[in-house]
C-alpha atoms as a PDB file:
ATOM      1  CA  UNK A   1       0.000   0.000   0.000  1.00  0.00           C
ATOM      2  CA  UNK A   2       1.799   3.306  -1.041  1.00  0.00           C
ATOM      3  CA  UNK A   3      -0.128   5.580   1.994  1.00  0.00           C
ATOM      4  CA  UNK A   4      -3.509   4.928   3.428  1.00  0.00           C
ATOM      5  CA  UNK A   5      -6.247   7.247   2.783  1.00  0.00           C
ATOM      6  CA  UNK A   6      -9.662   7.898   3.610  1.00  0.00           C
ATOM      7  CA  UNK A   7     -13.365   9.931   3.438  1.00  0.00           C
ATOM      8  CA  UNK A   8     -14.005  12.227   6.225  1.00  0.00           C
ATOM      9  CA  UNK A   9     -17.556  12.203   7.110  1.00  0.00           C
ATOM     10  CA  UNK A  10     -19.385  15.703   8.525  1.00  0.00           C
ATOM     11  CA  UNK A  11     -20.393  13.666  11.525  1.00  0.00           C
ATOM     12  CA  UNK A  12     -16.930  13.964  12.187  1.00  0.00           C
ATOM     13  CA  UNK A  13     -16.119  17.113  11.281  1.00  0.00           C
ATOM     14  CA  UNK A  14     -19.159  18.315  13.975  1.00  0.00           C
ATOM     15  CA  UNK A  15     -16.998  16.172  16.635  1.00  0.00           C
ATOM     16  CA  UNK A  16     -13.568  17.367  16.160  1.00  0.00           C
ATOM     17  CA  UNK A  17     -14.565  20.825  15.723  1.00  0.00           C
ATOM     18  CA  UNK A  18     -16.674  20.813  19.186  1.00  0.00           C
ATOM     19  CA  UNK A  19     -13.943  19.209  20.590  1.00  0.00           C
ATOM     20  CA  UNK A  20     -12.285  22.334  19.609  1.00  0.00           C
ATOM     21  CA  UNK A  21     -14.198  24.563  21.499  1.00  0.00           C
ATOM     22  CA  UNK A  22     -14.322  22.359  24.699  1.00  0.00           C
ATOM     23  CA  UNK A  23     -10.760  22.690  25.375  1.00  0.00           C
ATOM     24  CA  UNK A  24     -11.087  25.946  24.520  1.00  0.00           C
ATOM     25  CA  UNK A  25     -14.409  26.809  26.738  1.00  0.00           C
ATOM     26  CA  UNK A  26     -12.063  24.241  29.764  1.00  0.00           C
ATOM     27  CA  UNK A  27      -9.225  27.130  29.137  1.00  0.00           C
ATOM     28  CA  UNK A  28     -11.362  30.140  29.466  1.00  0.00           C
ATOM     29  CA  UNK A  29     -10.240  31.301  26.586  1.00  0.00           C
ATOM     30  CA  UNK A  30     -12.744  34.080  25.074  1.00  0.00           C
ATOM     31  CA  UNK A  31     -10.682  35.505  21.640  1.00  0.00           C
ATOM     32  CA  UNK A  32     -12.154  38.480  19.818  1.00  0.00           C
ATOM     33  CA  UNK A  33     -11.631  37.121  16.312  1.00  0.00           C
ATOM     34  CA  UNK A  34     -11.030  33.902  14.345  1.00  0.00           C
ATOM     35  CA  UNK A  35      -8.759  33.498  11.733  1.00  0.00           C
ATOM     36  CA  UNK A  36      -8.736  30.198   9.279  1.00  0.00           C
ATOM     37  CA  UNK A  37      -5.800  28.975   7.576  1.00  0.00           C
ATOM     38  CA  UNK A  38      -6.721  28.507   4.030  1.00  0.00           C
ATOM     39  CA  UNK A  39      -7.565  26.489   2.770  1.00  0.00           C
ATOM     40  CA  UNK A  40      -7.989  23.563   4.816  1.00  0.00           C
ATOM     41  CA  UNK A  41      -9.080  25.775   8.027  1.00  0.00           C
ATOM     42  CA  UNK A  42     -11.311  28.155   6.016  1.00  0.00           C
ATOM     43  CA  UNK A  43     -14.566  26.000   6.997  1.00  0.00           C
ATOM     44  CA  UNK A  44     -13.742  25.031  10.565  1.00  0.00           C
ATOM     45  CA  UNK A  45     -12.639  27.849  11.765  1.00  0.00           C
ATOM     46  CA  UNK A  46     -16.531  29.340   9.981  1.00  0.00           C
ATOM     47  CA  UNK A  47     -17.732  27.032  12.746  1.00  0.00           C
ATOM     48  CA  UNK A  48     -15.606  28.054  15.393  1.00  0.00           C
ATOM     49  CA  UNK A  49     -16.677  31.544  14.518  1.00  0.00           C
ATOM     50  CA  UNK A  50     -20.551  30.643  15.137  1.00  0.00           C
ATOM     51  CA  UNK A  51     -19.983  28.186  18.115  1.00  0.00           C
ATOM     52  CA  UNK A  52     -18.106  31.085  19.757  1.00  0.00           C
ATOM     53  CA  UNK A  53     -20.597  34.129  18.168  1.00  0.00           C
ATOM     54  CA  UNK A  54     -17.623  36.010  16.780  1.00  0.00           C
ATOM     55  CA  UNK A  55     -18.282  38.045  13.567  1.00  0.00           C
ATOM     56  CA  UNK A  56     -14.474  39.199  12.773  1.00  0.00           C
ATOM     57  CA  UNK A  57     -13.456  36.018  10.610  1.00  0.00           C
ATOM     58  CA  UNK A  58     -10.291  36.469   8.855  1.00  0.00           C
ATOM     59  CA  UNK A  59      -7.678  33.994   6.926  1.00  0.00           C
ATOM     60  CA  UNK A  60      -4.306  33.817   6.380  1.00  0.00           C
ATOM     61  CA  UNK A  61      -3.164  31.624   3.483  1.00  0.00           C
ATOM     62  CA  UNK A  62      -0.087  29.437   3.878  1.00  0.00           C
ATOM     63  CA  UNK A  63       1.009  26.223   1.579  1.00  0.00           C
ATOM     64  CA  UNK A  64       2.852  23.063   2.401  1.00  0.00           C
ATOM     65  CA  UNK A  65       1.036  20.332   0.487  1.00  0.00           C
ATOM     66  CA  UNK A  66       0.860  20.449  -3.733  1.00  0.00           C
ATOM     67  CA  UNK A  67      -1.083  17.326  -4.705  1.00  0.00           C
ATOM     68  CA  UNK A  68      -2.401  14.971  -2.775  1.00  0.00           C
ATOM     69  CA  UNK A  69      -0.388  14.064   0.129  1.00  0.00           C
ATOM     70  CA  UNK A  70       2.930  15.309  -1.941  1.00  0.00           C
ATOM     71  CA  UNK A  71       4.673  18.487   0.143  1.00  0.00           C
ATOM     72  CA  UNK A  72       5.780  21.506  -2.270  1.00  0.00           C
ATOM     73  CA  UNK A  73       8.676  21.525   0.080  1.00  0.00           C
ATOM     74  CA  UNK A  74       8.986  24.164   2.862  1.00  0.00           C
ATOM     75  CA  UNK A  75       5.649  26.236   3.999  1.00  0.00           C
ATOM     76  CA  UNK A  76       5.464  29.778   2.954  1.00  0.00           C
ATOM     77  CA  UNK A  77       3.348  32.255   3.755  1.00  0.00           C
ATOM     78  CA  UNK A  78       0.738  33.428   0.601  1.00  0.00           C
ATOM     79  CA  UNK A  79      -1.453  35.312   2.177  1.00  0.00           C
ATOM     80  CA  UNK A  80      -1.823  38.080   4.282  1.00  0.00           C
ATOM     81  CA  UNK A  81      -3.904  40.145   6.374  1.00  0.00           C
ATOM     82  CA  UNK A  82      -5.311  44.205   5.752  1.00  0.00           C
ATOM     83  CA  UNK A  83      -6.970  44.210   9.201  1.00  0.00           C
ATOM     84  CA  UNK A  84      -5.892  45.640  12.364  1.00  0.00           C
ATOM     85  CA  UNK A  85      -5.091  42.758  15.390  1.00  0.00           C
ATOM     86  CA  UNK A  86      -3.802  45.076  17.895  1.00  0.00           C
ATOM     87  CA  UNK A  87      -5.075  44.283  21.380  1.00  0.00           C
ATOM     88  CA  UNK A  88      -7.255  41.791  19.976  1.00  0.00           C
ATOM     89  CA  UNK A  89      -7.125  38.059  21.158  1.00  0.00           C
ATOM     90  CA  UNK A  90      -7.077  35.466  18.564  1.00  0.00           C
ATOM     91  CA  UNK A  91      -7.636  32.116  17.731  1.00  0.00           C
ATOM     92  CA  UNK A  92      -5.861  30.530  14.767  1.00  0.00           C
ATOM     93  CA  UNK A  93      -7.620  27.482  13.214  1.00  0.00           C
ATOM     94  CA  UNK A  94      -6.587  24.822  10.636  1.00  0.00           C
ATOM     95  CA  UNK A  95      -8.047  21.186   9.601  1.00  0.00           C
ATOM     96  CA  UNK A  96      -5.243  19.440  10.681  1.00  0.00           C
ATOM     97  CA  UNK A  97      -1.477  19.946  12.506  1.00  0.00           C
ATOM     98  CA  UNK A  98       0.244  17.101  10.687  1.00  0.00           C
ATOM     99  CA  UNK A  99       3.940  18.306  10.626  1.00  0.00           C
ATOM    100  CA  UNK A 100       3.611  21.471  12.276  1.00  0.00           C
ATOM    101  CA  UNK A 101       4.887  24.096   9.600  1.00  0.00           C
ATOM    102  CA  UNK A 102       1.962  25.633   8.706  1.00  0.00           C
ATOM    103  CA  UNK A 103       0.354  26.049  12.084  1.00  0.00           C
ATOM    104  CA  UNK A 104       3.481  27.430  13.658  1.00  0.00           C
ATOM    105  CA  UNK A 105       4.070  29.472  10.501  1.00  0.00           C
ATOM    106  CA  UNK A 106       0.539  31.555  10.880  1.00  0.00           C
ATOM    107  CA  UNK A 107       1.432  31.592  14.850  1.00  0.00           C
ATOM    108  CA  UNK A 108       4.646  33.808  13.783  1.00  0.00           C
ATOM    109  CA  UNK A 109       3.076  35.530  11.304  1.00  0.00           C
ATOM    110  CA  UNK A 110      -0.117  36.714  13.159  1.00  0.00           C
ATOM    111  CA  UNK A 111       2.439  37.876  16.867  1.00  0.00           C
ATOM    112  CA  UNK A 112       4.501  40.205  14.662  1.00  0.00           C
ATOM    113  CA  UNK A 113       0.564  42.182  14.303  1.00  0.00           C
ATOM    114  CA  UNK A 114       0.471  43.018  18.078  1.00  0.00           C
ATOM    115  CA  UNK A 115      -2.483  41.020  19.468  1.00  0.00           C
ATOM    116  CA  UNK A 116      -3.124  40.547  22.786  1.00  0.00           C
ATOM    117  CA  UNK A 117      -3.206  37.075  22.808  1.00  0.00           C
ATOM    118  CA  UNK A 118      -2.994  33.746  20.528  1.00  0.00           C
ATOM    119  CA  UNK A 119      -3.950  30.471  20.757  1.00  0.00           C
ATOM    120  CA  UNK A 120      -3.939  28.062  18.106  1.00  0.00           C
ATOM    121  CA  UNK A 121      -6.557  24.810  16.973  1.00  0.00           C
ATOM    122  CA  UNK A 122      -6.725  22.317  14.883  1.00  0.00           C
ATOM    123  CA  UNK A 123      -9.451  19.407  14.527  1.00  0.00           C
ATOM    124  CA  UNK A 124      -7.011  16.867  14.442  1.00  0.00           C
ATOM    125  CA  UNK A 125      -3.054  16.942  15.986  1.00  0.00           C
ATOM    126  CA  UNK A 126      -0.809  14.135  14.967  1.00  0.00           C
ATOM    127  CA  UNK A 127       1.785  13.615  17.682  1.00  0.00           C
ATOM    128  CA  UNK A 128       4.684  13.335  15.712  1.00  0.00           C
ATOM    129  CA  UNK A 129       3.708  17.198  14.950  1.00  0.00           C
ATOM    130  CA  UNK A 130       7.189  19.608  15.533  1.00  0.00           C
ATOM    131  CA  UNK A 131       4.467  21.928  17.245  1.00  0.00           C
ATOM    132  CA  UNK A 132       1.637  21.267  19.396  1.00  0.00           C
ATOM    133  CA  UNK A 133      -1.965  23.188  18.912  1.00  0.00           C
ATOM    134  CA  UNK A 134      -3.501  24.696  22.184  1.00  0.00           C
ATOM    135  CA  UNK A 135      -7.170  23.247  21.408  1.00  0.00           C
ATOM    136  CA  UNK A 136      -7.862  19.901  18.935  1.00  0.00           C
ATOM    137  CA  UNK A 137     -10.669  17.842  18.354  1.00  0.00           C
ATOM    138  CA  UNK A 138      -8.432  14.490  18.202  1.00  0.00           C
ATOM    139  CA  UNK A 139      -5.557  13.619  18.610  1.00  0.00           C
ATOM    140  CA  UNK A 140      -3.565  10.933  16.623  1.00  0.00           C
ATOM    141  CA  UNK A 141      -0.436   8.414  16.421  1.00  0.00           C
ATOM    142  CA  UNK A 142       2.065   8.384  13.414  1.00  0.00           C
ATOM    143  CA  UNK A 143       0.962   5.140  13.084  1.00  0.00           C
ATOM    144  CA  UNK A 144      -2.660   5.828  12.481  1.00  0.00           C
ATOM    145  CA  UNK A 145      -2.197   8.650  10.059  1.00  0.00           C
ATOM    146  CA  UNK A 146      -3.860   8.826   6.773  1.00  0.00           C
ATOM    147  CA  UNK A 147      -4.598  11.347   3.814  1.00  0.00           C
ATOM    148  CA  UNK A 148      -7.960  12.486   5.400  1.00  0.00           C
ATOM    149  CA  UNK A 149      -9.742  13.589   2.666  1.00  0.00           C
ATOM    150  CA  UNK A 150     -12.692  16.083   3.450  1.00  0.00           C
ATOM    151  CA  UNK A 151     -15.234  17.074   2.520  1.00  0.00           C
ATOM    152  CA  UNK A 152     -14.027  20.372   1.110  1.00  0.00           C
ATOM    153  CA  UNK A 153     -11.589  18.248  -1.457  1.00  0.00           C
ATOM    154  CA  UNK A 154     -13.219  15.407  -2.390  1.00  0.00           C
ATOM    155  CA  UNK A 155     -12.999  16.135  -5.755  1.00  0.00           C
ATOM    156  CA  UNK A 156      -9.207  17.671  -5.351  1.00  0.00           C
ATOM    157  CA  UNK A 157      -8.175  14.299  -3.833  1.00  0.00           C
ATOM    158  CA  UNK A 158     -10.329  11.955  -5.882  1.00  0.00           C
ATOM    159  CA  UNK A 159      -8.957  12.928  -8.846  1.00  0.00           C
ATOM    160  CA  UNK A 160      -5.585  13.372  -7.736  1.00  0.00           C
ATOM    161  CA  UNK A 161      -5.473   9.547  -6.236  1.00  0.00           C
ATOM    162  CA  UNK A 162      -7.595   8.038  -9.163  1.00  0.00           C
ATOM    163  CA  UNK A 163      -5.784   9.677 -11.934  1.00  0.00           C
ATOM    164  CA  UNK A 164      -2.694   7.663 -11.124  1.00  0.00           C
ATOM    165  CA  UNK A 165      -3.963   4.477 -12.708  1.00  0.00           C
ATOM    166  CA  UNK A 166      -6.457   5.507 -15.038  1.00  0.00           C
ATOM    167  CA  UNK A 167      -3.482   5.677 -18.747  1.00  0.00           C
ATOM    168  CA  UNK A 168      -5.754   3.249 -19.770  1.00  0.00           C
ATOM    169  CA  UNK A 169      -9.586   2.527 -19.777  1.00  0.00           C
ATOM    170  CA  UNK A 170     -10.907   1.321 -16.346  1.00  0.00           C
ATOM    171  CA  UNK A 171     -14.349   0.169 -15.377  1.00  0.00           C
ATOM    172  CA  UNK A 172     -15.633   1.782 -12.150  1.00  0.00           C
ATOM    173  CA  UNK A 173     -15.591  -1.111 -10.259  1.00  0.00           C
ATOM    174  CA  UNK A 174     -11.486  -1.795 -11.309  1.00  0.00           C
ATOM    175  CA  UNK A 175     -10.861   1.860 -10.457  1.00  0.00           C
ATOM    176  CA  UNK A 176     -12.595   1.166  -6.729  1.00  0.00           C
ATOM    177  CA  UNK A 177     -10.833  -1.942  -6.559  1.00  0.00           C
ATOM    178  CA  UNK A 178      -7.362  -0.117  -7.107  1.00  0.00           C
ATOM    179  CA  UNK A 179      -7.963   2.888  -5.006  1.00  0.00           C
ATOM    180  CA  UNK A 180      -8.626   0.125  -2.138  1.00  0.00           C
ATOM    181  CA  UNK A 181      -5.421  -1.904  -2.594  1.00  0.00           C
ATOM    182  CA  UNK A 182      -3.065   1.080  -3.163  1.00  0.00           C
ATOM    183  CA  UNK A 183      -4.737   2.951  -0.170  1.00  0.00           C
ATOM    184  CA  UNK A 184      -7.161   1.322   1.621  1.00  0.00           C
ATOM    185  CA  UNK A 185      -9.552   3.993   0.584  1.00  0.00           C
ATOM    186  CA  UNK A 186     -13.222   2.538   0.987  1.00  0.00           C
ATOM    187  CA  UNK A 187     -15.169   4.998  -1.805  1.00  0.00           C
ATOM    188  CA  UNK A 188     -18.608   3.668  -0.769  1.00  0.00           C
ATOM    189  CA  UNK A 189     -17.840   6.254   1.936  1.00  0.00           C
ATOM    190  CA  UNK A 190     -18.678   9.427  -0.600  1.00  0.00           C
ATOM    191  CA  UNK A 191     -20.752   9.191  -3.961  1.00  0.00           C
ATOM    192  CA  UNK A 192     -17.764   8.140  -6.079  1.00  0.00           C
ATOM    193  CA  UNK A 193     -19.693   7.758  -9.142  1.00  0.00           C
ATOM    194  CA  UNK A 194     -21.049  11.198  -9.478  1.00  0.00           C
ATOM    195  CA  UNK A 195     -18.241  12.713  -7.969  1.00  0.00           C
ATOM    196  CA  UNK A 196     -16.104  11.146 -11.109  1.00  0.00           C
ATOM    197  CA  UNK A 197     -19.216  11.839 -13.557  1.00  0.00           C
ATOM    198  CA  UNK A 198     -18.857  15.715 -12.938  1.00  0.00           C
ATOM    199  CA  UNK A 199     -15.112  15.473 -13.152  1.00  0.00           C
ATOM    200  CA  UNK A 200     -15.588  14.183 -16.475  1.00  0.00           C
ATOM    201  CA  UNK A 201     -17.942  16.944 -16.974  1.00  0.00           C
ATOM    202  CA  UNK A 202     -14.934  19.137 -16.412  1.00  0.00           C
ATOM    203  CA  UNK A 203     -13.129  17.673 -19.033  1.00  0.00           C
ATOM    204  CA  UNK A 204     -10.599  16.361 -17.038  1.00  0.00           C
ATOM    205  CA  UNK A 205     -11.143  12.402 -17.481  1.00  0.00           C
ATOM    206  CA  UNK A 206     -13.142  10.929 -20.184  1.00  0.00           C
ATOM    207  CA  UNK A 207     -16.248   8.944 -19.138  1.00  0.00           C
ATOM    208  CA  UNK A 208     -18.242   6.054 -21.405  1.00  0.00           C
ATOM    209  CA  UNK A 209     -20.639   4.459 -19.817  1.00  0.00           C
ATOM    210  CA  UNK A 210     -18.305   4.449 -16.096  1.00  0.00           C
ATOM    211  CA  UNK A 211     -15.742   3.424 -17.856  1.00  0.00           C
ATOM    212  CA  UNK A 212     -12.699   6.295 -17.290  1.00  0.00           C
ATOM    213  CA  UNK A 213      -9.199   7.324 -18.593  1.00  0.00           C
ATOM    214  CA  UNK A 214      -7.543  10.421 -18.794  1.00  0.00           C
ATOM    215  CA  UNK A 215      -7.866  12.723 -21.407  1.00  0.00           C
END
């Protein structure tokens, strides 16, 4: 198996991201405004924002990963902010701390604006992380990683994982069967079939009757 990978259901996403704000309530921690890391964070941190009743949402955007569960290389900074932070407490959020970079990257970013305070959260922390969230839904072992693929990317990381084997013609049933040996991805988890039927729509696979190769 080259990496294991799997669907990330919103049942989930409702539990890590309440976990979230139960460390945070436990800390007392009452920040002013929220700001997501694009573009993984850009949707929890929306419901940190409501769970906590805080209109000033903001995003920084930083980038790590290129395609699917490939790193660029370093994490750089892409985005900034045009909105005064001074004497403001903040919470940074993101969808997962996996290595660390990006997280801690924000963190240094955001304390050269002069806020009062910041505290950092992610839904899910994996331990072998070089940096270590204040507030996280889950937390998880090296061992138990995997490409979680939410639901803001399904199509990013659908086609970026099925693409691989499809140089030639493949049924949809030989495609599921691959993307289950070579990552243990279960795709009765999302609607694979229309997910790939509008990719094809996008004219970036051919479909004939479920039956898909690359253009």
């Amino acid at each position: 198996m080259e990496f294991k990978a799997t669907y990330v259901s919103w049942n989930d996403i409702e539990r890590w991201s309440e976990g979230m704000l139960n460390m945070l309530i436990s800390d007392n921690y009452k920040p002013d405004i929220v700001i997501g890391i694009a573009r993984g964070g850009l949707i929890p941190a929306r419901m940190m924002s409501d769970y906590l009743f805080i209109k000033d949402l903001l995003t920084v955007k930083t980038e790590h990963w290129g395609l699917t569960a490939s790193m660029d290389g370093k994490a750089v900074l892409k985005g900034k902010l045009n909105y005064d932070i001074g004497n403001k407490k903040v919470l940074i959020v993101d969808d997962i701390t996996d290595t660390g970079e990006s997280i801690k990257l924000a963190y240094d970013y955001i304390k050269t604006l002069n806020p009062a305070e910041v505290k950092t959260s992610s839904m899910l922390y994996v331990n072998s992380s070089s940096y270590v969230p204040d507030y996280y839904g889950e937390g998880i072992s090296r061992e138990k990683w995997a490409w979680f693929i939410f639901p803001w990317n399904v199509y990013e990381d659908t086609y970026n994982l099925s693409k691989k084997f499809m140089d030639k013609p493949l049924k949809i049933d030989e495609l599921k069967e691959l993307l289950k040996s070579n990552y243990g991805l279960n795709v009765d988890d999302t609607n694979f079939k229309k997910v790939m039927n509008n990719i094809s729509k996008l004219n970036l696979i051919k479909n004939n009757d479920d039956i898909y190769e690359l253009i």
